[in-house]
PDB file of N, CA and C in Angstrom:
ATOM      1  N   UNK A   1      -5.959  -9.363   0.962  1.00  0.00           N
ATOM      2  CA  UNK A   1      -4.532  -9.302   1.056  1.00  0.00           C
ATOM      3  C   UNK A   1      -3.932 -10.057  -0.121  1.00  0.00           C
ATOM      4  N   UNK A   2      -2.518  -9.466  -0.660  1.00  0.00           N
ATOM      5  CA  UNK A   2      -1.833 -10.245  -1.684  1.00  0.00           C
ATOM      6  C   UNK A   2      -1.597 -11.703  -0.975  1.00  0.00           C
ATOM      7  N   UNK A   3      -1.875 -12.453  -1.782  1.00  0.00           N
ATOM      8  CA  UNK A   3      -0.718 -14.044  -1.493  1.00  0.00           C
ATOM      9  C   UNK A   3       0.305 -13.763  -1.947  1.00  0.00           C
ATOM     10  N   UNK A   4       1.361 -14.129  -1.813  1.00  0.00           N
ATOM     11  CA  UNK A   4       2.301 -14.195  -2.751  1.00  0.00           C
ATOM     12  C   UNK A   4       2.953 -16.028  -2.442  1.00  0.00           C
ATOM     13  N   UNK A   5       2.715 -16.472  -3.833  1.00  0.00           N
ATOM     14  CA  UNK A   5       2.535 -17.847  -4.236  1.00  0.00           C
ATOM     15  C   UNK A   5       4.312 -18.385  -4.187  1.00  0.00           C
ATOM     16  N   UNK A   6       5.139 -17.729  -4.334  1.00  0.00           N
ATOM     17  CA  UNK A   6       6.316 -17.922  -4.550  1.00  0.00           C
ATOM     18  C   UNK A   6       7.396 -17.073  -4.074  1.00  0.00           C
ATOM     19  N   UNK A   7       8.638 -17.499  -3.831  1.00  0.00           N
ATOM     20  CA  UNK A   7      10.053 -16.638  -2.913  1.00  0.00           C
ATOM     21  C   UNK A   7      10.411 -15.598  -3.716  1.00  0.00           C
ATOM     22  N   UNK A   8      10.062 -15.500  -5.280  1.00  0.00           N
ATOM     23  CA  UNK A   8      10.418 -14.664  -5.970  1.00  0.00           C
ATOM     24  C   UNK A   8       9.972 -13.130  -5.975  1.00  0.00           C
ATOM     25  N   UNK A   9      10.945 -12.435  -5.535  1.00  0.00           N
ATOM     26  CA  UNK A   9      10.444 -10.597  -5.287  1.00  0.00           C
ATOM     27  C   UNK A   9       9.653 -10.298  -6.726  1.00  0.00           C
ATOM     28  N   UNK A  10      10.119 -10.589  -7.442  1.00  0.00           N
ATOM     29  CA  UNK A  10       9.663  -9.846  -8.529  1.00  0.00           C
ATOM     30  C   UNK A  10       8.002 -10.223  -9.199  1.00  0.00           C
ATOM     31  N   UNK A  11       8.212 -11.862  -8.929  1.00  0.00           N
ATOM     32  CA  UNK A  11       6.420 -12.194  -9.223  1.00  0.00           C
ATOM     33  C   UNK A  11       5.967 -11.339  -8.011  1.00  0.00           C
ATOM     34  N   UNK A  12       6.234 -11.406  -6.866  1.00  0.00           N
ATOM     35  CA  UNK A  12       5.522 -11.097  -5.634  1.00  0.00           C
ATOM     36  C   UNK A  12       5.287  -9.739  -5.789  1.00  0.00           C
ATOM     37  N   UNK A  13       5.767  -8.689  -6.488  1.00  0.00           N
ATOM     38  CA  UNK A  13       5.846  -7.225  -6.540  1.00  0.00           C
ATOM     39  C   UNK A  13       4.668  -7.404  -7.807  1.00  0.00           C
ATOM     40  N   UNK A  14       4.797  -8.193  -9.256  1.00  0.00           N
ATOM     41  CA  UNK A  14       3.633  -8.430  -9.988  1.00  0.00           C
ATOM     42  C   UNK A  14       2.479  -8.468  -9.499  1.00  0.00           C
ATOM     43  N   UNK A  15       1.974  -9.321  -8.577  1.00  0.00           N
ATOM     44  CA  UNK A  15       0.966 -10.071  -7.631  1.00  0.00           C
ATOM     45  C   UNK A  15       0.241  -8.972  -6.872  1.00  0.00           C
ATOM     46  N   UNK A  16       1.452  -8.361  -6.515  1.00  0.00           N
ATOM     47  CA  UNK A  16       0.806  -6.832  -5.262  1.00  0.00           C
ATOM     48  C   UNK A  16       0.103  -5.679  -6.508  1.00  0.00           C
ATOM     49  N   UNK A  17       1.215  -5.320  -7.904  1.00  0.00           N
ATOM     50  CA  UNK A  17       0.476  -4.659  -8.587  1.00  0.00           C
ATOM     51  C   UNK A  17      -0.800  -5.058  -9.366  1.00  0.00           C
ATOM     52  N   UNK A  18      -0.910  -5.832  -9.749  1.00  0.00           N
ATOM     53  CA  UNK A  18      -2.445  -6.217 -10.129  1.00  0.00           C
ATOM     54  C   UNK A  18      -3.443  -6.011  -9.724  1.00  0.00           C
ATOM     55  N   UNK A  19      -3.394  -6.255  -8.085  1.00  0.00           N
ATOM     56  CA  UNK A  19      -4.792  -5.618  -7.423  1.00  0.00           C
ATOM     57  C   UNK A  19      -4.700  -4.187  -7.546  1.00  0.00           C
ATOM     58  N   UNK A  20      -3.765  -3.330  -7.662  1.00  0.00           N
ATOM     59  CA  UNK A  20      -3.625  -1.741  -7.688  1.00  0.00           C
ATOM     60  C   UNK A  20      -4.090  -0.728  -9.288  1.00  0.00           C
ATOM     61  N   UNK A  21      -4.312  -1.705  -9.645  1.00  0.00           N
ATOM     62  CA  UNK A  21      -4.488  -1.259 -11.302  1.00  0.00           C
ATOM     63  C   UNK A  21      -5.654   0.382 -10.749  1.00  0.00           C
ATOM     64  N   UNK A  22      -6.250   0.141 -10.157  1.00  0.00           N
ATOM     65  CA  UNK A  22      -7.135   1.387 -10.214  1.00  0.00           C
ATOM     66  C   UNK A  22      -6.705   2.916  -9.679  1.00  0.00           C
ATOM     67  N   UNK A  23      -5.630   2.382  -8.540  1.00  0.00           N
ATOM     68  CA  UNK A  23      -4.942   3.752  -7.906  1.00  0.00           C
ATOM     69  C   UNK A  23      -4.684   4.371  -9.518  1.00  0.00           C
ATOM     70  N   UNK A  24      -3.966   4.069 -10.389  1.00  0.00           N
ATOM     71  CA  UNK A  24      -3.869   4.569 -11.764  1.00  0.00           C
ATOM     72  C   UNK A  24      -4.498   5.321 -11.824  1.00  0.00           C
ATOM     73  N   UNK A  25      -5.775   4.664 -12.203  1.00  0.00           N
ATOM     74  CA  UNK A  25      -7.105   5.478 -13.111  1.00  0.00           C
ATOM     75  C   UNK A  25      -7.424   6.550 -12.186  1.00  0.00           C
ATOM     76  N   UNK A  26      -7.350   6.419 -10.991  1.00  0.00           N
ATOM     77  CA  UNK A  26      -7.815   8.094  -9.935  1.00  0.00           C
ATOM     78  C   UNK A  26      -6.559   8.767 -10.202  1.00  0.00           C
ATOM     79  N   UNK A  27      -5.534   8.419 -10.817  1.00  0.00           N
ATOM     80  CA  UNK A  27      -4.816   9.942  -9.996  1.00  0.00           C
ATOM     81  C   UNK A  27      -4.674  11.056 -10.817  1.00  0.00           C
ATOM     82  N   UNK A  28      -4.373  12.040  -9.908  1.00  0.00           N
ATOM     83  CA  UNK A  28      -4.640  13.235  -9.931  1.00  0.00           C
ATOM     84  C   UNK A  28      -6.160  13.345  -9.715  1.00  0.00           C
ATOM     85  N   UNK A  29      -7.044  12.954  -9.103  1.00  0.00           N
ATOM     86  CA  UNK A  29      -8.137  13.824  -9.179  1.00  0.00           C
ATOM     87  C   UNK A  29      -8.777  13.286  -7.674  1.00  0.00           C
ATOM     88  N   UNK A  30      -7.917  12.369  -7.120  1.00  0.00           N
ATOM     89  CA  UNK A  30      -8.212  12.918  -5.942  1.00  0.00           C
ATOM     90  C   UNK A  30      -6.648  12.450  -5.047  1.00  0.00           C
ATOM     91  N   UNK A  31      -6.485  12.771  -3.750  1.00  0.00           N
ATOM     92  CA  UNK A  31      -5.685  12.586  -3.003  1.00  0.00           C
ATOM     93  C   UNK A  31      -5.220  10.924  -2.777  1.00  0.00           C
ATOM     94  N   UNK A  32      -4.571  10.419  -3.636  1.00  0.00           N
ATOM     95  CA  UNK A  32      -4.358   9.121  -3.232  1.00  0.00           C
ATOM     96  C   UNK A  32      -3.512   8.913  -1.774  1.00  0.00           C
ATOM     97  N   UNK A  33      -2.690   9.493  -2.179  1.00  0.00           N
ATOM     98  CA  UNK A  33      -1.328   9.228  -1.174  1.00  0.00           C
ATOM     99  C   UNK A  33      -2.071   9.492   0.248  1.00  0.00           C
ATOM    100  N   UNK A  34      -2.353  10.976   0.343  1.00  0.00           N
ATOM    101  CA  UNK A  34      -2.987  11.294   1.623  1.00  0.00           C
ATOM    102  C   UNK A  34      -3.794   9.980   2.437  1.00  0.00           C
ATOM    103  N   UNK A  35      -5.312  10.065   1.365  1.00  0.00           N
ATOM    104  CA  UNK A  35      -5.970   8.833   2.067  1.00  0.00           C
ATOM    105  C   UNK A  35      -5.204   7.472   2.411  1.00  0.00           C
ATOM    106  N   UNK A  36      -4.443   7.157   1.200  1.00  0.00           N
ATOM    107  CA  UNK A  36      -4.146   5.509   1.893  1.00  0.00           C
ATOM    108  C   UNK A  36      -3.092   6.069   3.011  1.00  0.00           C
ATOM    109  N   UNK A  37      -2.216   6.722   3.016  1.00  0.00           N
ATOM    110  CA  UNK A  37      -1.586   7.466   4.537  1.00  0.00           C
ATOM    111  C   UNK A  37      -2.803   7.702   5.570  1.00  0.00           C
ATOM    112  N   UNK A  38      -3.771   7.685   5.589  1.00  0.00           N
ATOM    113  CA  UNK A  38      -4.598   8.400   6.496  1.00  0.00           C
ATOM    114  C   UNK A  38      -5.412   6.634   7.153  1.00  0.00           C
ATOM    115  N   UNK A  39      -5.614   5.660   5.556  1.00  0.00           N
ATOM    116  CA  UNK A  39      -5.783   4.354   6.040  1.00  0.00           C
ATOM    117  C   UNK A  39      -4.547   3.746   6.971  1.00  0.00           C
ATOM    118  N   UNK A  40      -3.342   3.885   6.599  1.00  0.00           N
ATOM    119  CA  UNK A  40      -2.702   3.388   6.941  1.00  0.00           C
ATOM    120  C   UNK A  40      -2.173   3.443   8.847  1.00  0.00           C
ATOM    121  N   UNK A  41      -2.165   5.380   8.789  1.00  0.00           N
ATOM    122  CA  UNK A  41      -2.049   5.424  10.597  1.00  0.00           C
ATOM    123  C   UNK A  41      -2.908   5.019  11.331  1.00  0.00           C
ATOM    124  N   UNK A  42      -4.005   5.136  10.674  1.00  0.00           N
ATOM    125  CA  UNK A  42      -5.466   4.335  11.406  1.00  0.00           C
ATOM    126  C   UNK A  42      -4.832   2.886  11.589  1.00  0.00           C
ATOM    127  N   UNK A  43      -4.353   2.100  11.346  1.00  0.00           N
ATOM    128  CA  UNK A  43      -3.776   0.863  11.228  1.00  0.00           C
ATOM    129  C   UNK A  43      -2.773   0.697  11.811  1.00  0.00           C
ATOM    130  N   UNK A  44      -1.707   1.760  12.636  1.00  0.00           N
ATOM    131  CA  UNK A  44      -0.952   1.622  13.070  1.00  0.00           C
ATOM    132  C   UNK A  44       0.512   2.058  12.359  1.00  0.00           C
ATOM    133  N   UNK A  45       0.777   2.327  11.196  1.00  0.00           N
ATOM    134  CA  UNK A  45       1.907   2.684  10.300  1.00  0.00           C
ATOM    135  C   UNK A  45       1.880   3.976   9.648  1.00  0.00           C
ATOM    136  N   UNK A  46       2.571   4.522   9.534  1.00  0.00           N
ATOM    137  CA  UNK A  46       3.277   5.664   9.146  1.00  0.00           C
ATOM    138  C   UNK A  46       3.733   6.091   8.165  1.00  0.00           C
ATOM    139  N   UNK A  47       2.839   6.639   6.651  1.00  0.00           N
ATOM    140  CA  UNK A  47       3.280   6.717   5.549  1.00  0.00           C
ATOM    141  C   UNK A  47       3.290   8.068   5.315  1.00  0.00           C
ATOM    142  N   UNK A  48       4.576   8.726   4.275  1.00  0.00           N
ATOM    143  CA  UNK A  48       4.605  10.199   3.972  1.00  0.00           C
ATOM    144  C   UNK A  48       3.857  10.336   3.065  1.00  0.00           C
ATOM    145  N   UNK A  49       2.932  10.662   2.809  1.00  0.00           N
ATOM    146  CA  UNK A  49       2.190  11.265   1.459  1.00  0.00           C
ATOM    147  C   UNK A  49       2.337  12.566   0.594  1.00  0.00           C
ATOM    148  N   UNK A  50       3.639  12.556   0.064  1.00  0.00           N
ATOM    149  CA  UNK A  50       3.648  13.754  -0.557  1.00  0.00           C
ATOM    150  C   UNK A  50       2.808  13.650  -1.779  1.00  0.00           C
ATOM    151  N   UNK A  51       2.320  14.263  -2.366  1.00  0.00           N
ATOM    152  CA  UNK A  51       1.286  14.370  -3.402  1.00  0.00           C
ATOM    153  C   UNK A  51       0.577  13.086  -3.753  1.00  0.00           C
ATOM    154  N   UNK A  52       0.510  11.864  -4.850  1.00  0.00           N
ATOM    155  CA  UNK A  52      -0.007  11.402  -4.751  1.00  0.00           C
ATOM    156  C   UNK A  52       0.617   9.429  -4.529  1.00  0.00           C
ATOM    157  N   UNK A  53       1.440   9.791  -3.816  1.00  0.00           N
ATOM    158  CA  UNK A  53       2.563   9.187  -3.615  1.00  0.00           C
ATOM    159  C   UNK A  53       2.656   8.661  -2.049  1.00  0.00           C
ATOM    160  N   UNK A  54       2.718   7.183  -1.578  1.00  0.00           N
ATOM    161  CA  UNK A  54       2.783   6.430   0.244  1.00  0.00           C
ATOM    162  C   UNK A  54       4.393   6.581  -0.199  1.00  0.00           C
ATOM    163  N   UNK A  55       4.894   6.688   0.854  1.00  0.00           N
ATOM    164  CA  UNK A  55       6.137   7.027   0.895  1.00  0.00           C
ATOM    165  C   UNK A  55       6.335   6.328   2.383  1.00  0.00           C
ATOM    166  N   UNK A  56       7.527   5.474   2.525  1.00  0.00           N
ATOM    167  CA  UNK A  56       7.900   4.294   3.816  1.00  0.00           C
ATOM    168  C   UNK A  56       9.192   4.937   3.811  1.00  0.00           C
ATOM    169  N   UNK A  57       9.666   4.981   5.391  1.00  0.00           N
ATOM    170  CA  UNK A  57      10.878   5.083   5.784  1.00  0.00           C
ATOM    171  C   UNK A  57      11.265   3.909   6.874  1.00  0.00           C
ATOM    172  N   UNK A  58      11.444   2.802   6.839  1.00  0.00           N
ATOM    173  CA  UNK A  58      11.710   2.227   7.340  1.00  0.00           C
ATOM    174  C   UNK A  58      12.855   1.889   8.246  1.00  0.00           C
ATOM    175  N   UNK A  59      13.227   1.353   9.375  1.00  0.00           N
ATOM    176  CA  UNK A  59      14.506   0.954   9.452  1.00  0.00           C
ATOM    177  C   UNK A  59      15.197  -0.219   9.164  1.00  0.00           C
ATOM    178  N   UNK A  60      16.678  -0.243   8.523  1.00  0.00           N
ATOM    179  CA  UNK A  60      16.883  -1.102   7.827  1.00  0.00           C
ATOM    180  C   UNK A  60      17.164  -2.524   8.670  1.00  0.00           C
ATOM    181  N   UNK A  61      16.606  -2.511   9.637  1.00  0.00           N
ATOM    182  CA  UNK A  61      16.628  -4.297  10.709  1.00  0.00           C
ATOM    183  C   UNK A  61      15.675  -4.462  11.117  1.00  0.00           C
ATOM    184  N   UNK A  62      14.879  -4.636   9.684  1.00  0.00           N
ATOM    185  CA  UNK A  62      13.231  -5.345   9.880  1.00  0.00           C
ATOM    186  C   UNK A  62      13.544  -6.977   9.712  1.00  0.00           C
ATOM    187  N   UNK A  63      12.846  -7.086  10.823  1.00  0.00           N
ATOM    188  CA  UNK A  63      12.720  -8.656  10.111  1.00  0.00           C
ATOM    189  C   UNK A  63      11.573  -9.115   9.629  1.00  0.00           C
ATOM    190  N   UNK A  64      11.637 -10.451   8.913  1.00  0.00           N
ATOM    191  CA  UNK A  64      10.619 -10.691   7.867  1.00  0.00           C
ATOM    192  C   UNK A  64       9.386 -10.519   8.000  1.00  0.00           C
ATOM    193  N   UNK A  65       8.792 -10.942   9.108  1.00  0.00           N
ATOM    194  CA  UNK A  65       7.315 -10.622  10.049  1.00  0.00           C
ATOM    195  C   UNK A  65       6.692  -9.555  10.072  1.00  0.00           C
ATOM    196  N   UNK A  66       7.669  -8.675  10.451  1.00  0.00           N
ATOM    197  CA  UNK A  66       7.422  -6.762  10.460  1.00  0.00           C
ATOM    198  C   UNK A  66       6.965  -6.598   9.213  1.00  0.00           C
ATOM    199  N   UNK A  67       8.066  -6.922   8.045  1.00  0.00           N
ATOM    200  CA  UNK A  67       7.827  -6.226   6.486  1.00  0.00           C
ATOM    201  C   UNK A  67       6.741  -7.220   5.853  1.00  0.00           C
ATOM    202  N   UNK A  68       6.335  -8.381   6.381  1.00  0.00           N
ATOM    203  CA  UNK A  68       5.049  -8.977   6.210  1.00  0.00           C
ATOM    204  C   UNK A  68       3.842  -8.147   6.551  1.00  0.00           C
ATOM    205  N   UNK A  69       3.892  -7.381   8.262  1.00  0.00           N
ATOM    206  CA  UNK A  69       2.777  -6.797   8.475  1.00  0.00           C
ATOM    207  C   UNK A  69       2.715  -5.404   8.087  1.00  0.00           C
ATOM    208  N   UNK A  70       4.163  -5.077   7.663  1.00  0.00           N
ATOM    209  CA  UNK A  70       3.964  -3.658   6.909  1.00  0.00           C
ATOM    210  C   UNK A  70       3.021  -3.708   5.457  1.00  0.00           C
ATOM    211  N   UNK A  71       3.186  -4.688   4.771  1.00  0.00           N
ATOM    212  CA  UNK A  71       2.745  -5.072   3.408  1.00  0.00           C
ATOM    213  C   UNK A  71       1.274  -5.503   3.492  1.00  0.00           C
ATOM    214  N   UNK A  72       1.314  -6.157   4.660  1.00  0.00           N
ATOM    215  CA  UNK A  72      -0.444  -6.871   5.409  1.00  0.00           C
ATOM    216  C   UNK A  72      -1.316  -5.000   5.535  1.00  0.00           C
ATOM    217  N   UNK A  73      -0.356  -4.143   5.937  1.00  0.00           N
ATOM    218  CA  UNK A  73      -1.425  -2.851   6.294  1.00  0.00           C
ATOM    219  C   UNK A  73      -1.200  -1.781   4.956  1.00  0.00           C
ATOM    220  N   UNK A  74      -0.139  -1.936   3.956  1.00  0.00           N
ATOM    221  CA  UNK A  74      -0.240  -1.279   3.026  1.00  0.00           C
ATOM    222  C   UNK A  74      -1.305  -1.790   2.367  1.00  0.00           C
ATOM    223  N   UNK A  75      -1.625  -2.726   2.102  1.00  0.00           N
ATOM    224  CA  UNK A  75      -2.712  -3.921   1.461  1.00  0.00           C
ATOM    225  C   UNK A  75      -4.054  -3.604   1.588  1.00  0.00           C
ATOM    226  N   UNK A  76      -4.234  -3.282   2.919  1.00  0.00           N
ATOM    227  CA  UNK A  76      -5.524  -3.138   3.378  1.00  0.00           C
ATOM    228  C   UNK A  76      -6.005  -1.566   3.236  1.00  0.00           C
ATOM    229  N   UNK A  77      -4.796  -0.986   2.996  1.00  0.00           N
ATOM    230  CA  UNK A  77      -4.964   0.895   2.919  1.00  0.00           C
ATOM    231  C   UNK A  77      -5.350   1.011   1.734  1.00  0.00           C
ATOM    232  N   UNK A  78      -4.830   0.251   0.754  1.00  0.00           N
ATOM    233  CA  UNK A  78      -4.963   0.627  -0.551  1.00  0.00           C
ATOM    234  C   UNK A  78      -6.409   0.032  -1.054  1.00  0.00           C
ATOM    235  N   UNK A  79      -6.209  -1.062  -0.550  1.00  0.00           N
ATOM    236  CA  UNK A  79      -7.951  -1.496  -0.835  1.00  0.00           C
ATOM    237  C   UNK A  79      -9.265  -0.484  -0.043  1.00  0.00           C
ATOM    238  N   UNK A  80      -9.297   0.169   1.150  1.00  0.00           N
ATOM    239  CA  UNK A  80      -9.933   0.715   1.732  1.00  0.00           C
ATOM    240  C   UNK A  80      -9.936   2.116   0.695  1.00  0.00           C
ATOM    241  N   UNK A  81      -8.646   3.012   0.308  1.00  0.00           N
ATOM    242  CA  UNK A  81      -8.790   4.018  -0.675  1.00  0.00           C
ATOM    243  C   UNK A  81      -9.314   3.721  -2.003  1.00  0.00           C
ATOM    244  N   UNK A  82      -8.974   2.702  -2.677  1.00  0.00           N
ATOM    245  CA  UNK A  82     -10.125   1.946  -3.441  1.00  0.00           C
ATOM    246  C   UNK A  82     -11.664   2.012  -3.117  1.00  0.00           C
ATOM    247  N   UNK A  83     -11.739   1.457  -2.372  1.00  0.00           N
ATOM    248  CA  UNK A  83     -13.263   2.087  -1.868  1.00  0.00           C
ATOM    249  C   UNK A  83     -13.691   2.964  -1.943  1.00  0.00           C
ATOM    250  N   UNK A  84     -12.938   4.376  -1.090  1.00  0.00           N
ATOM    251  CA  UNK A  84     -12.910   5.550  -1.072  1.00  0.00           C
ATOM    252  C   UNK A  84     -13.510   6.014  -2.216  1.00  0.00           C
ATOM    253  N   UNK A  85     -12.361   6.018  -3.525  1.00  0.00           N
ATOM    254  CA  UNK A  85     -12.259   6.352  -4.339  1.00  0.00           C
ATOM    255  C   UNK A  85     -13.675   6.451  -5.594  1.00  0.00           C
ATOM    256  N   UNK A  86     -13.802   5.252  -5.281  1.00  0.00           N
ATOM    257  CA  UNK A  86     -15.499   4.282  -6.383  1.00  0.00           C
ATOM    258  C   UNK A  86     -16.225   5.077  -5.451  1.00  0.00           C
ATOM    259  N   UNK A  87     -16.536   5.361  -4.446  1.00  0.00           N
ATOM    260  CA  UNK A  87     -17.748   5.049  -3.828  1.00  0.00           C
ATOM    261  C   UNK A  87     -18.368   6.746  -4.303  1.00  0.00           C
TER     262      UNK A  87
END
């Protein structure tokens, strides 16, 4: 899972992309979006995957906890399609 070391959105959005550097290098050649959508309902959440693209619709009276464990299971989807992906 990301830490995020500081209150600042924008390091914290840095922090989350760094571990993602590889979704990059796959796409187009295989289904990103799908799988980490497919990690993700397995987990309990609900992502649109249009092409190679997680897509969140949220409602807008999340509180902080929720969009913590939304980010806790995007985290873990993307690392699991990572896997996917190498293996």
């Amino acid at each position: 899972m990301v830490e995020c070391s500081t209150s600042d959105p924008v390091s914290n959005r840095r922090s989350a992309r760094s571990k993602t550097d590889m979704v990059g290098e796959v796409r187009g050649s295989h289904n990103v979006g799908g799988t980490v959508a497919k990690h993700a309902q397995a987990r309990g959440l609900i992502v649109r995957p249009p092409g190679n693209l997680a897509v969140l619709s949220p409602p807008q009276n999340l509180t902080e906890d929720q969009i913590d464990g939304i980010a806790a299971i995007l985290d873990e989807s993307i690392e699991a399609t990572m896997d996917d992906v190498s293996a």
